[in-house]
N, C-alpha and C. Protein backbone atom coordinates (compact mmCIF):
# COMPACT_ATOMS: atom_id res chain seq x y z
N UNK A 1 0.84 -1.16 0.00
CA UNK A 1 0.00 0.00 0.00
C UNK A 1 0.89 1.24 0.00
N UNK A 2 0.60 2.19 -1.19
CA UNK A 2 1.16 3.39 -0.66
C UNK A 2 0.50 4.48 -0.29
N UNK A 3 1.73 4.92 0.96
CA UNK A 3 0.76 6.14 1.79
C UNK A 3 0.50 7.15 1.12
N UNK A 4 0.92 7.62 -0.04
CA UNK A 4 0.94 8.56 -0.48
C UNK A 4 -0.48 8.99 -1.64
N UNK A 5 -1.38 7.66 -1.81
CA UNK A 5 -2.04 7.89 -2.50
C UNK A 5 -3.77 7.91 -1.86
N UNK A 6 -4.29 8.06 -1.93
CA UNK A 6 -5.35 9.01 -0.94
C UNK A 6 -6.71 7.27 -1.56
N UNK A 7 -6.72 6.62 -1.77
CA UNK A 7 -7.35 5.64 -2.30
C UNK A 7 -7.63 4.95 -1.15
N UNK A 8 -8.82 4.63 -0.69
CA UNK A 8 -9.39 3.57 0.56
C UNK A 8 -9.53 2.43 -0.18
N UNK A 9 -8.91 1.62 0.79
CA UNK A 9 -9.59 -0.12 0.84
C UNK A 9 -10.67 -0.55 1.08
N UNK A 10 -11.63 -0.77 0.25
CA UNK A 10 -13.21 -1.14 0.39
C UNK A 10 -12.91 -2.20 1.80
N UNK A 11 -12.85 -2.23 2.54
CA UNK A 11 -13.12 -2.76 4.05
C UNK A 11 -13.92 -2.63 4.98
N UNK A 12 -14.76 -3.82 5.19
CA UNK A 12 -15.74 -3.46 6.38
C UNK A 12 -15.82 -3.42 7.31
N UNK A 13 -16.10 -3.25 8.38
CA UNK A 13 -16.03 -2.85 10.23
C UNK A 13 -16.20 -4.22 10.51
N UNK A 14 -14.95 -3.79 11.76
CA UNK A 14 -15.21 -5.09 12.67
C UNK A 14 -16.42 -6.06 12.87
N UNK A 15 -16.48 -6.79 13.02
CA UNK A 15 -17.80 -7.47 13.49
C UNK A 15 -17.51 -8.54 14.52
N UNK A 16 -18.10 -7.91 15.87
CA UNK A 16 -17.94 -8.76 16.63
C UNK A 16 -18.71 -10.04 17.06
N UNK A 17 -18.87 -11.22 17.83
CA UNK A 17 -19.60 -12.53 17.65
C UNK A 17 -20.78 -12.01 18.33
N UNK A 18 -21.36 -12.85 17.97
CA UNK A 18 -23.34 -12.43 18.52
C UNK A 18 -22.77 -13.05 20.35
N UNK A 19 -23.40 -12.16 21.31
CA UNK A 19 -23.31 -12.63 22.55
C UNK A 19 -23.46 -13.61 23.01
N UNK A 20 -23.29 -14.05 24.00
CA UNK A 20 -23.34 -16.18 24.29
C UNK A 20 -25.15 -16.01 24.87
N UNK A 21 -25.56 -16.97 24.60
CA UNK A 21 -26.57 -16.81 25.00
C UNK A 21 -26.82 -18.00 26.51
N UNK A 22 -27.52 -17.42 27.61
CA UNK A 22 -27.67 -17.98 28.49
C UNK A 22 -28.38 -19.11 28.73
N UNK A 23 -28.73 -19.31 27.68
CA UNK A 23 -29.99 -20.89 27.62
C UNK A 23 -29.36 -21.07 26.18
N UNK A 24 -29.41 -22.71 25.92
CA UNK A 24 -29.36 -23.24 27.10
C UNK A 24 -27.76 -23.90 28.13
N UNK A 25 -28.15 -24.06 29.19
CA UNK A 25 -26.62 -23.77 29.72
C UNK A 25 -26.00 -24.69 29.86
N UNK A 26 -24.81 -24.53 29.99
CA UNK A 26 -23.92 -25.85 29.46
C UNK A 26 -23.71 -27.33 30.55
N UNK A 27 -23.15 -28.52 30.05
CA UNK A 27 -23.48 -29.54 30.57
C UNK A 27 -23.24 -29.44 31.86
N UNK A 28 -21.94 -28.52 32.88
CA UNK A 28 -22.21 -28.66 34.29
C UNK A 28 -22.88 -28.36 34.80
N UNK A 29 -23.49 -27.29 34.15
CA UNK A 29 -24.98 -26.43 35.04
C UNK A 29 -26.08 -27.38 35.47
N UNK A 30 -25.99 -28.40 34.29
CA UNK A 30 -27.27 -29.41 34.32
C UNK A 30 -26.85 -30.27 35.18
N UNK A 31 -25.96 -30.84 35.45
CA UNK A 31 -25.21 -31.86 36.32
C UNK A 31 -25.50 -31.26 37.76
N UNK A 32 -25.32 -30.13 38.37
CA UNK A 32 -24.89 -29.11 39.43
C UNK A 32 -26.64 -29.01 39.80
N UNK A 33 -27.33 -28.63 38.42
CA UNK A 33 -28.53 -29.01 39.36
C UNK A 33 -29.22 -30.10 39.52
N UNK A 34 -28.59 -31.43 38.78
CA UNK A 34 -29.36 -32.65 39.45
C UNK A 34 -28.82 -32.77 40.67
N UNK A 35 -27.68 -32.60 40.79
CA UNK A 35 -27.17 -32.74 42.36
C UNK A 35 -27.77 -32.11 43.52
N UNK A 36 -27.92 -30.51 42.86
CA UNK A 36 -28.56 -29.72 44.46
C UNK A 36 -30.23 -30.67 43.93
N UNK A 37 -30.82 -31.44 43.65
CA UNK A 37 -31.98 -31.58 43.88
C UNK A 37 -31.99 -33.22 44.24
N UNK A 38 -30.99 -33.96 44.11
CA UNK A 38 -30.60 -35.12 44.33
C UNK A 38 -30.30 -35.60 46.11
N UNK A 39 -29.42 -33.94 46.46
CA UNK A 39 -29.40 -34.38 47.49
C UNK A 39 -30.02 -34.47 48.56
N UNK A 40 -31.45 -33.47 49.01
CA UNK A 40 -32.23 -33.93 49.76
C UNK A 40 -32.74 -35.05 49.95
N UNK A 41 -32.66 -36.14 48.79
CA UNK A 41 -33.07 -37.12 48.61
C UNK A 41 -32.21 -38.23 49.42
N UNK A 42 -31.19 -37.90 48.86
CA UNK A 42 -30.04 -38.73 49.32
C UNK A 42 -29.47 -38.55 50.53
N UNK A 43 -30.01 -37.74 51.51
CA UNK A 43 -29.97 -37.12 52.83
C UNK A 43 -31.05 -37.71 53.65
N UNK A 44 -31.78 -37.58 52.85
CA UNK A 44 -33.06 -38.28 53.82
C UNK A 44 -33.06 -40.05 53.81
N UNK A 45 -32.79 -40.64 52.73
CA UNK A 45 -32.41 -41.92 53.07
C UNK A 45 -31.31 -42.11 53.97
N UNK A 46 -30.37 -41.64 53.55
CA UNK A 46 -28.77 -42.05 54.73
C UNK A 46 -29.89 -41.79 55.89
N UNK A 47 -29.98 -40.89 56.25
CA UNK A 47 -30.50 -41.14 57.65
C UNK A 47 -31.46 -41.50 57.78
N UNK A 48 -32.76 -42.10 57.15
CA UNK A 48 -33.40 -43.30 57.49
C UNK A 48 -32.91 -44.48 57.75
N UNK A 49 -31.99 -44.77 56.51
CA UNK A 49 -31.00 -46.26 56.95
C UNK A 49 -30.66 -45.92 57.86
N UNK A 50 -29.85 -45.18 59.08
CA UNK A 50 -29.30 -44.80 59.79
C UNK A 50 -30.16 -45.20 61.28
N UNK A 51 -31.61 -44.46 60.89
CA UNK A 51 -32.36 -44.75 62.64
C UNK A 51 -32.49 -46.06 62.26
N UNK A 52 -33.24 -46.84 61.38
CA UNK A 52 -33.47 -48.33 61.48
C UNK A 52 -32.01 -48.64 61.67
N UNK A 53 -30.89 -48.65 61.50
CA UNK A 53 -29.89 -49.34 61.56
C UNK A 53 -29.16 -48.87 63.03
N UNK A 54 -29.86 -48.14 63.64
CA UNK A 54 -29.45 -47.70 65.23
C UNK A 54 -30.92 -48.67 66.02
N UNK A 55 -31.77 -48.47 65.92
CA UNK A 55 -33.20 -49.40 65.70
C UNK A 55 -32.83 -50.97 66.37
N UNK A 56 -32.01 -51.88 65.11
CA UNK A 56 -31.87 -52.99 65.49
C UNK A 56 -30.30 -53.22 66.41
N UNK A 57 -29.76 -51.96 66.43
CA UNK A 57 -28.41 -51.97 67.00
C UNK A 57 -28.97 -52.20 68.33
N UNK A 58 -29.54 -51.31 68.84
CA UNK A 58 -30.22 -50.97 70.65
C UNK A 58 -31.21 -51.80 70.60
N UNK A 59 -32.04 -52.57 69.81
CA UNK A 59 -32.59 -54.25 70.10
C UNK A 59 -31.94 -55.03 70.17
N UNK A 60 -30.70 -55.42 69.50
CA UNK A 60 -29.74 -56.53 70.11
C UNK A 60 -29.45 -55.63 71.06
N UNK A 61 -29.16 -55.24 71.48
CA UNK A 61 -28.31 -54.41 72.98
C UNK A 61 -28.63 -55.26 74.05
N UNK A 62 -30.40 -54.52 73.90
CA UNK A 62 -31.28 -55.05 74.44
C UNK A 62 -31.56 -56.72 74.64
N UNK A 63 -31.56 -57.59 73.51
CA UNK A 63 -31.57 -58.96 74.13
C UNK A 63 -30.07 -59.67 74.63
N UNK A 64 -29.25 -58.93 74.06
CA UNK A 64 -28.37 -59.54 75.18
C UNK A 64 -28.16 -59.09 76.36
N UNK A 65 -29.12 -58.29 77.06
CA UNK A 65 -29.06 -57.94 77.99
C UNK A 65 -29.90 -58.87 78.88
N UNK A 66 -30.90 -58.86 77.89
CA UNK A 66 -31.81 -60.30 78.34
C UNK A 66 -31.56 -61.48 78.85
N UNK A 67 -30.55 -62.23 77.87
CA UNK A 67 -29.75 -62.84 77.77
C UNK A 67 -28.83 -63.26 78.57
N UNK A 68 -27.99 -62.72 79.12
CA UNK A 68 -27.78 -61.83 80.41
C UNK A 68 -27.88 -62.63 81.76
N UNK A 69 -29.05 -61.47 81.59
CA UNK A 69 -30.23 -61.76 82.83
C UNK A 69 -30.28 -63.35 83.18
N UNK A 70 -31.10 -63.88 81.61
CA UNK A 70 -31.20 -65.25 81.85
C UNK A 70 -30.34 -66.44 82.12
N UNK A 71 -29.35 -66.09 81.60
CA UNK A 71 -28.22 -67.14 81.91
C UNK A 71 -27.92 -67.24 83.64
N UNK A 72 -27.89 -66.01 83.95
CA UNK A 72 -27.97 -65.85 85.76
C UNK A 72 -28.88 -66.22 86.25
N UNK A 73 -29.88 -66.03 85.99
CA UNK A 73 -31.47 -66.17 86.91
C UNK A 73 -32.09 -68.02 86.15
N UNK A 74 -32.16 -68.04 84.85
CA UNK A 74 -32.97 -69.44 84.13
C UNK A 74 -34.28 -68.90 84.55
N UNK A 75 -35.06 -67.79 84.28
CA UNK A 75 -36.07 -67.86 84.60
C UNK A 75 -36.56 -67.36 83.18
N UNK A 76 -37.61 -68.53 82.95
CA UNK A 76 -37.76 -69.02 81.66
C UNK A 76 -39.15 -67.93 81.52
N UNK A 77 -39.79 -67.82 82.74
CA UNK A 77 -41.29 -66.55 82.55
C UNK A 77 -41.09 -64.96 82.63
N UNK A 78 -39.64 -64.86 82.85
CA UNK A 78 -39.48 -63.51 82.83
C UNK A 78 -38.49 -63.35 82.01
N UNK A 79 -38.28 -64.47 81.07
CA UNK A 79 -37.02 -64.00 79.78
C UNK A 79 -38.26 -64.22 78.89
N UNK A 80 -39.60 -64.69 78.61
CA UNK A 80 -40.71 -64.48 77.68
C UNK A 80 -41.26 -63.03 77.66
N UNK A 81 -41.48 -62.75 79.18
CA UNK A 81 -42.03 -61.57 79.32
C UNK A 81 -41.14 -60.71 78.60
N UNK A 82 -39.85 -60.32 79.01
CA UNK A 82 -38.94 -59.90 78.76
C UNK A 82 -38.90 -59.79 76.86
N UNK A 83 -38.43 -60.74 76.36
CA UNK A 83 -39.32 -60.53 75.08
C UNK A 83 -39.68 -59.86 74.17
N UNK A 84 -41.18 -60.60 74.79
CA UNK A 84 -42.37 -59.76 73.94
C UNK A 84 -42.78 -58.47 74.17
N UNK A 85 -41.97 -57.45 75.25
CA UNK A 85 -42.09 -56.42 75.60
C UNK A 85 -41.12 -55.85 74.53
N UNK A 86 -39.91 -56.19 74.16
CA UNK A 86 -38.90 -55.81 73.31
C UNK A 86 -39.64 -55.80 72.20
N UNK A 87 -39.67 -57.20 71.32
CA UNK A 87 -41.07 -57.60 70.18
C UNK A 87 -42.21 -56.45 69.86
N UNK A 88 -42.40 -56.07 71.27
CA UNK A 88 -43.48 -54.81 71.47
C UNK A 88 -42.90 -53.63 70.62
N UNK A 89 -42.00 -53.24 71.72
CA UNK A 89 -40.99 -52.05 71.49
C UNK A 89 -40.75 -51.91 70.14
N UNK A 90 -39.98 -52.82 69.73
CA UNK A 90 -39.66 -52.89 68.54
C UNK A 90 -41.02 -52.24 66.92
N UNK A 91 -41.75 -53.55 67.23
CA UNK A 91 -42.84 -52.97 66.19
C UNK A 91 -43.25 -51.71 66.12
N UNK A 92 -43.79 -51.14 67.39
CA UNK A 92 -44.47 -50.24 67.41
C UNK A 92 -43.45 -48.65 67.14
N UNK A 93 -42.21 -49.09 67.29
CA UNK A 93 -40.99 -48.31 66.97
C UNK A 93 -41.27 -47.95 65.17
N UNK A 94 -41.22 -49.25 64.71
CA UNK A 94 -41.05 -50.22 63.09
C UNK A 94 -42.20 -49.47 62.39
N UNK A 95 -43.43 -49.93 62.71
CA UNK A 95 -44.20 -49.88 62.14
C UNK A 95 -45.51 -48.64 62.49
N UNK A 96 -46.86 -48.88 61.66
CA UNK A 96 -47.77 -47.47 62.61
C UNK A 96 -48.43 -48.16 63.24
N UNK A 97 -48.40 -47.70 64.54
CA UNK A 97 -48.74 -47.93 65.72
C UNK A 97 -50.52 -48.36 65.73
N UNK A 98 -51.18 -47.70 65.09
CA UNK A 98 -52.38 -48.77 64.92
C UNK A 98 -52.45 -49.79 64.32
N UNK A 99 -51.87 -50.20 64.00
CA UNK A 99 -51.46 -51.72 62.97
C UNK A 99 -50.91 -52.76 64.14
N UNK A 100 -50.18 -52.63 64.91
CA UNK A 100 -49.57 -53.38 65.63
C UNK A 100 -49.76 -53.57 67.13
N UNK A 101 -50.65 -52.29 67.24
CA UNK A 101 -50.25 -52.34 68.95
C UNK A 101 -51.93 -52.89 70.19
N UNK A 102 -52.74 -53.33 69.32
CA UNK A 102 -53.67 -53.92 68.98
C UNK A 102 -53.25 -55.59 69.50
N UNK A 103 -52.56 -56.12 68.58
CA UNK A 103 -52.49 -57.19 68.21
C UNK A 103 -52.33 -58.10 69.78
N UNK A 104 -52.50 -59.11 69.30
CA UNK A 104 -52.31 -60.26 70.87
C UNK A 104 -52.88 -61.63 70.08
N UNK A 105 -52.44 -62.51 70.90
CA UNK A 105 -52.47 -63.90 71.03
C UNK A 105 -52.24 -64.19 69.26
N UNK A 106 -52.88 -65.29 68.46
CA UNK A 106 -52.47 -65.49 67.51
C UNK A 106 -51.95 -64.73 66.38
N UNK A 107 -53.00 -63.99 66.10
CA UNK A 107 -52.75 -62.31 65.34
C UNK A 107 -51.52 -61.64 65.63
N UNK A 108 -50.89 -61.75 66.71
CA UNK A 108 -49.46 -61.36 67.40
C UNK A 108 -48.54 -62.21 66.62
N UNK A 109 -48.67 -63.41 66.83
CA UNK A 109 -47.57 -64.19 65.95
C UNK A 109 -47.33 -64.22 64.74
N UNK A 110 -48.95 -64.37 64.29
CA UNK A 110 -48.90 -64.60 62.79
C UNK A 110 -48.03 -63.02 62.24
N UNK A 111 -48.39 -61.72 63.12
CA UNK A 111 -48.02 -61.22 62.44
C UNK A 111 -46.03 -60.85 62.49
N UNK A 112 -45.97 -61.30 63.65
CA UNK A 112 -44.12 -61.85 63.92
C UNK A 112 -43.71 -62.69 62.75
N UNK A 113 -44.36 -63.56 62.61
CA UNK A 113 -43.81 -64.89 61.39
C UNK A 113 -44.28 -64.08 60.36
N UNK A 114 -44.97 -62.78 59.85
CA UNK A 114 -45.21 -62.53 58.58
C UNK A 114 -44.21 -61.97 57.79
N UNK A 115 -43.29 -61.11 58.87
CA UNK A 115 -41.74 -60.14 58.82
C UNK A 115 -41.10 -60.84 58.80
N UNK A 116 -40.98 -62.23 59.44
CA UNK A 116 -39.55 -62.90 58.83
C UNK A 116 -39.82 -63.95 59.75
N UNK A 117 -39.84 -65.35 59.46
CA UNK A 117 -40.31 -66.79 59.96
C UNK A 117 -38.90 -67.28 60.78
N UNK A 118 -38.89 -66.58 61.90
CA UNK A 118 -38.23 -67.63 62.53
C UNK A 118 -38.60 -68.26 63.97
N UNK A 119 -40.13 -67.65 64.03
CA UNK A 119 -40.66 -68.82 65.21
C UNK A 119 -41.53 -69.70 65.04
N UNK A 120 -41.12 -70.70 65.49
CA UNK A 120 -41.74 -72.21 65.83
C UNK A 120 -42.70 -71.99 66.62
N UNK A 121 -43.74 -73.23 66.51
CA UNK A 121 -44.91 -73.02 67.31
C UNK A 121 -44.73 -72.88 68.51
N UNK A 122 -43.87 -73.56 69.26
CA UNK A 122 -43.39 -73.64 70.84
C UNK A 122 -43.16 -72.12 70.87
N UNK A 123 -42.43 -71.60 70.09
CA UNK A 123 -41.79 -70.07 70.72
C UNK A 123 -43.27 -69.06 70.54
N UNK A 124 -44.19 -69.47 69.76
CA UNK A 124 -45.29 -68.93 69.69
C UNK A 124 -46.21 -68.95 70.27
N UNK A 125 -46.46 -70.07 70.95
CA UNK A 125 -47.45 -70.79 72.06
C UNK A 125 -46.37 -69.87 73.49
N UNK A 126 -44.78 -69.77 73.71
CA UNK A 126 -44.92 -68.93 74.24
C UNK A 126 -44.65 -67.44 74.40
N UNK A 127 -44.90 -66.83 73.43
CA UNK A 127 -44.81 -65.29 73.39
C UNK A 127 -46.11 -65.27 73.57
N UNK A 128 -47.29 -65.97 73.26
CA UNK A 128 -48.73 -65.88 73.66
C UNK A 128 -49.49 -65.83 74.60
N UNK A 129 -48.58 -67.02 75.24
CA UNK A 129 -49.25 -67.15 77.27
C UNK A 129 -48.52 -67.54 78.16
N UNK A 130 -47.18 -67.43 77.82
CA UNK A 130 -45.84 -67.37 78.81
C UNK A 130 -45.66 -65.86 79.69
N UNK A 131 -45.85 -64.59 79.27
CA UNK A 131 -45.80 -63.74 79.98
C UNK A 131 -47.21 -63.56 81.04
N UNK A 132 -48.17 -64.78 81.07
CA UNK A 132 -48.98 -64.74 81.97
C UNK A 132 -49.10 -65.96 82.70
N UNK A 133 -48.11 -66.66 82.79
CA UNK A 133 -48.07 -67.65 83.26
C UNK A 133 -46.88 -67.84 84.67
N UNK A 134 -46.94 -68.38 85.41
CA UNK A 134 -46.09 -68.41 86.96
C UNK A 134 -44.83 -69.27 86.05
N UNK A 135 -44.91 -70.33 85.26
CA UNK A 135 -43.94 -71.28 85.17
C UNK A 135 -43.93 -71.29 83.36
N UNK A 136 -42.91 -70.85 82.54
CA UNK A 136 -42.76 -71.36 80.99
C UNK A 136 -42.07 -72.25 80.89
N UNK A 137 -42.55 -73.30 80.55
CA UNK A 137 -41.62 -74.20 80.04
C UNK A 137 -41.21 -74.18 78.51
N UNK A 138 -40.07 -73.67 78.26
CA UNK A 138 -39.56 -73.51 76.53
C UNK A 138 -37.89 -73.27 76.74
N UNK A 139 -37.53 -73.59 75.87
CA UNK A 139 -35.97 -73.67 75.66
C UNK A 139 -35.98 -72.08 75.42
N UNK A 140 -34.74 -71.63 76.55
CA UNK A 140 -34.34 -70.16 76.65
C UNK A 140 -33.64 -69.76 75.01
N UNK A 141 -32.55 -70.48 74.99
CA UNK A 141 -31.80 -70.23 73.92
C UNK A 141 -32.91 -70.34 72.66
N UNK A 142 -33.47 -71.11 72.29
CA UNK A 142 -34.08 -71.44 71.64
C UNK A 142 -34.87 -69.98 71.07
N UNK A 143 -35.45 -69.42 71.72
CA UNK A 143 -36.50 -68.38 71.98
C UNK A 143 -35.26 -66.85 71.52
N UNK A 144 -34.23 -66.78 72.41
CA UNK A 144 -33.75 -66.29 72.36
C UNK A 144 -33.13 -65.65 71.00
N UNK A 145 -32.19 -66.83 70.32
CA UNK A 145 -31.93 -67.16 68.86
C UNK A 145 -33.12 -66.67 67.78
N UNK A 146 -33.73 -67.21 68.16
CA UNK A 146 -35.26 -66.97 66.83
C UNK A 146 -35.28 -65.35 66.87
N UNK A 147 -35.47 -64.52 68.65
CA UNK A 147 -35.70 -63.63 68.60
C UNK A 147 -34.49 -62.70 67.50
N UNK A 148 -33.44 -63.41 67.78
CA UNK A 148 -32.18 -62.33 67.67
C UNK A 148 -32.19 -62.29 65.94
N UNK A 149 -32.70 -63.73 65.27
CA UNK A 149 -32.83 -63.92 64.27
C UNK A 149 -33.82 -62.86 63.26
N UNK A 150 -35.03 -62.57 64.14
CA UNK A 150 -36.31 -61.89 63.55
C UNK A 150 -35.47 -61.03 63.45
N UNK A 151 -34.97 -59.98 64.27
CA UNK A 151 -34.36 -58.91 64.41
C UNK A 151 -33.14 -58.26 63.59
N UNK A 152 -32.46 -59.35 63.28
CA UNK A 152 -31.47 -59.37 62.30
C UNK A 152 -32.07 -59.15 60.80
N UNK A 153 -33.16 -59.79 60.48
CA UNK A 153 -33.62 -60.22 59.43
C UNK A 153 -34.77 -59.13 59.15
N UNK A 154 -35.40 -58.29 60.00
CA UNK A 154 -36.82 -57.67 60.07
C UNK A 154 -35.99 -56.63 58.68
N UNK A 155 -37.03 -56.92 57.46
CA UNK A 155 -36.92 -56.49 55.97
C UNK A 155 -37.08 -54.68 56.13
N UNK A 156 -36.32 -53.59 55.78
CA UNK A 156 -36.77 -51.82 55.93
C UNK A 156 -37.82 -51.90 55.48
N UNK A 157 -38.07 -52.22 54.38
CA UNK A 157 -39.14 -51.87 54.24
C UNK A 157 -40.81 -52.54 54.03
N UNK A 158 -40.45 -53.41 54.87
CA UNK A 158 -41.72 -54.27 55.17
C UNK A 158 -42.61 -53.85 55.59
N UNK A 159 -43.70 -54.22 55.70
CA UNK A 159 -44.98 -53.37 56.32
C UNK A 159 -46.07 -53.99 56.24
N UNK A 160 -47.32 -54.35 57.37
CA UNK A 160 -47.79 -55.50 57.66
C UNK A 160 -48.86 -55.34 56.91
């Protein structure tokens, strides 16, 4: 080009890029908000698993405390009682409380063996009329085991 000659270069003006546009927004944004909406979710389970899993922690506590008891004492009518007061505890902890707290004599068992089968008729005959009775005759361990078994085994999300 020479300066000296007064002739313009047909040239057109800058042109700058069209602005970014805010929608739609790019893949972390979308990620960032499944998360903030993910995690209430995922907050509220952990700590549901959490009380049921503190739940059956402080029920075994509890029957081996029983347990315990019984190995010292052999008293076979106050490790039933003993129990089905836990059994009690437990459900009405577990489940809604008009559903369960009702229940007695067969209806009681059936609905124990419905959450998870591990009592025998003997242990059922006495969770039924061993806590009203002066003398149970039933194998401690026996009773004991099944219980520790239900307890181990009682399904989250079961429901009668």
């Amino acid at each position: 080009m020479n300066p000296e000659s007064n002739q313009t270069l047909p040239l057109r003006d800058i042109h700058l890029p069209e602005a970014v546009s805010w929608w739609p927004p790019a893949m972390g944004w979308w990620l960032l908000l499944a998360l903030l909406l993910l995690l209430p979710v995922v907050v509220w389970a952990v700590r549901k698993f959490m009380a049921r899993q503190q739940l059956r922690k402080q029920a075994l506590t509890e029957l081996n405390t029983i347990e315990t008891c019984f190995e010292e004492h052999k008293n076979t009518q106050q490790l039933v009682s003993e129990i089905s007061v836990l059994l009690r505890r437990i459900c009405i902890s577990r489940f809604p409380r008009h559903d369960v707290a009702g229940l007695n004599g067969e209806a009681w068992t059936a609905f124990l063996n419905s959450q998870s089968k591990r009592f025998d008729a003997d242990s059922c005959q006495a969770l039924i009329s061993g806590p009203f009775r002066k003398q149970c005759n039933i194998n401690g361990q026996q009773l004991i085991s099944a219980c520790r078994d239900w307890i181990k085994h009682l399904q989250p999300g079961s429901q009668p």
